[in-house]
Protein backbone atom coordinates (compact mmCIF):
# COMPACT_ATOMS: atom_id res chain seq x y z
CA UNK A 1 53.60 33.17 -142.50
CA UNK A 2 54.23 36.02 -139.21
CA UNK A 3 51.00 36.42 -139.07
CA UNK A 4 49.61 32.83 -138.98
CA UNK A 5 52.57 32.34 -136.68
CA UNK A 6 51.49 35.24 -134.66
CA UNK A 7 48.30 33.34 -134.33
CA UNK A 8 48.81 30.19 -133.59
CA UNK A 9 51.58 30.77 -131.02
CA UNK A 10 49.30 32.77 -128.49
CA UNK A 11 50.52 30.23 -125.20
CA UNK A 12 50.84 30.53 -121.85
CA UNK A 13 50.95 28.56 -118.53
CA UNK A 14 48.24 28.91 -115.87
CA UNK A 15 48.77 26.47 -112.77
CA UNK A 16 50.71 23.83 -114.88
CA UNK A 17 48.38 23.86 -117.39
CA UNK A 18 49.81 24.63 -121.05
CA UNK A 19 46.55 26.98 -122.71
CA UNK A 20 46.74 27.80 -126.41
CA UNK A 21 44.30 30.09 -127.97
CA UNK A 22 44.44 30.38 -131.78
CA UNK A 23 42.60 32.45 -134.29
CA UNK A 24 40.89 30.76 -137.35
CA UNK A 25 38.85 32.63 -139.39
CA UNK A 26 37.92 35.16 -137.16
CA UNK A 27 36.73 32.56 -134.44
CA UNK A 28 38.87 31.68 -131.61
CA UNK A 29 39.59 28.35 -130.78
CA UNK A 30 41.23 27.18 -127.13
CA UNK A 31 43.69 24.23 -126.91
CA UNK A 32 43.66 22.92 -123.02
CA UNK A 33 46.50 20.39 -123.03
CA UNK A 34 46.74 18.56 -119.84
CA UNK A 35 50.23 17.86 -117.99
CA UNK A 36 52.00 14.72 -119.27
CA UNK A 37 51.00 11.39 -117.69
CA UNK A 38 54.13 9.52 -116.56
CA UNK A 39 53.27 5.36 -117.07
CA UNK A 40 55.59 3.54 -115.23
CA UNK A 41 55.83 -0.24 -117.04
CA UNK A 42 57.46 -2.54 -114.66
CA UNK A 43 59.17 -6.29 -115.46
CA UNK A 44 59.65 -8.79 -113.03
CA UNK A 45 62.32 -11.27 -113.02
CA UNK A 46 61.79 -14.08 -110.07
CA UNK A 47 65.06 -15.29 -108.25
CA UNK A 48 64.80 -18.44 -106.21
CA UNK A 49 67.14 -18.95 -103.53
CA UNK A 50 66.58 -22.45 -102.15
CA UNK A 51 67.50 -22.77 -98.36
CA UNK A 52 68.15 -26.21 -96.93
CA UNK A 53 67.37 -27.48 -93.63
CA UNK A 54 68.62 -30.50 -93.28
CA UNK A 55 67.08 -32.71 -90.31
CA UNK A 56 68.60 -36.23 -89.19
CA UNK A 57 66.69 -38.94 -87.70
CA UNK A 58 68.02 -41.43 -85.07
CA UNK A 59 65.66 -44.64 -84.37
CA UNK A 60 67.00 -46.17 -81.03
CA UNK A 61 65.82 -49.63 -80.09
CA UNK A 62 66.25 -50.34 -76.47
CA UNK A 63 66.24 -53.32 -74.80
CA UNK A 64 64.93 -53.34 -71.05
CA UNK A 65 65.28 -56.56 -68.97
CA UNK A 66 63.26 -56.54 -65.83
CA UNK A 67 64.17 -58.08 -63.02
CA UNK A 68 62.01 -58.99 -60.44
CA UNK A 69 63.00 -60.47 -57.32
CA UNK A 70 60.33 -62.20 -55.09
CA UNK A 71 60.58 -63.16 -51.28
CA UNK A 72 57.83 -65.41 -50.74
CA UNK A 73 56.88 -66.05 -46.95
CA UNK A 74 56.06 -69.27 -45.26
CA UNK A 75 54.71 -69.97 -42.08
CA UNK A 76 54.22 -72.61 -40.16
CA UNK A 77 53.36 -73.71 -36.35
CA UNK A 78 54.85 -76.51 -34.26
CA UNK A 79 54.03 -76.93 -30.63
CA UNK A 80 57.11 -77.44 -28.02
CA UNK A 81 56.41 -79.95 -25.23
CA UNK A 82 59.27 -79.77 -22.40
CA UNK A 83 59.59 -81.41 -18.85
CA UNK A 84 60.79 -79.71 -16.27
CA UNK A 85 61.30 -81.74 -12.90
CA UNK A 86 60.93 -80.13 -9.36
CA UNK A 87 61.95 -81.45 -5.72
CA UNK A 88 59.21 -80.18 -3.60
CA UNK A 89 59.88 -81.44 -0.01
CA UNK A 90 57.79 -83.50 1.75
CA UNK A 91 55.39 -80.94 3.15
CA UNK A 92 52.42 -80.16 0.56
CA UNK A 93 50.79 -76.95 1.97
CA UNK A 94 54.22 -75.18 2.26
CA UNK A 95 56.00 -76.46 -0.33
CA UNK A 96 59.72 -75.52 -1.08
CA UNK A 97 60.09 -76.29 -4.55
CA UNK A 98 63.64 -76.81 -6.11
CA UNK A 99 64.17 -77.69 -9.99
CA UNK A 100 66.13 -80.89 -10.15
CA UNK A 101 68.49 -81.43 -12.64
CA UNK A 102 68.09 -84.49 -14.34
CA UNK A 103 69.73 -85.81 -17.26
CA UNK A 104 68.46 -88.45 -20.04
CA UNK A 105 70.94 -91.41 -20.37
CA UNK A 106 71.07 -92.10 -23.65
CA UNK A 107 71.29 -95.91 -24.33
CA UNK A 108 74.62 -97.51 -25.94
CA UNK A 109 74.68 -100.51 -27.56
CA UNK A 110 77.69 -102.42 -27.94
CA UNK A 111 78.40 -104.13 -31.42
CA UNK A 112 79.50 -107.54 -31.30
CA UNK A 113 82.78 -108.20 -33.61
């Protein structure tokens, strides 16, 4: 058993590499084992976390009454006759013309009882 442990325990390291070299019936044999692979398995549980917004919506009717005020324009013509009464002497080419003043009797009647 020493010597076949003798054999088969021939190990060293090079550069993180584990090298084995082991005698088998007179032929030597070399064991290159790698370093170990790390797997990393990862699970994923979900958590919802539910934010609320709440929004509020206000319908307004509105009522508008329009007033509207109107100035209508009207137009119309009359023509004016007036008298006007003048005293203007008894010369005519150098006249000396005075505005009289007259006044319109009105006529009264009298109602019989």
């Amino acid at each position: 058993m020493g010597k076949e442990k003798k054999d088969y325990e021939k190990c060293s390291i090079k550069k993180k590499k584990y090298s084995c070299s082991i005698k088998k019936n007179n032929k030597t044999e070399e064991v290159i084992t790698d370093p170990t692979e790390t797997v990393v398995n990862y699970t994923t549980t979900t958590h919802t976390i539910k934010r609320i917004h709440p929004t509020h919506v206000k319908n307004v009717h509105k009522d508008v009454y329009k007033y509207e005020d109107y100035y209508p324009v009207t137009e119309s013509y009359e023509n004016e006759t007036s008298t006007e009464y003048y005293d203007c002497g008894s010369d005519l080419c150098n006249p000396c013309c005075k505005k009289e003043k007259r006044h319109k009797k009105e006529k009264r009647c009298k109602k019989n009882k």
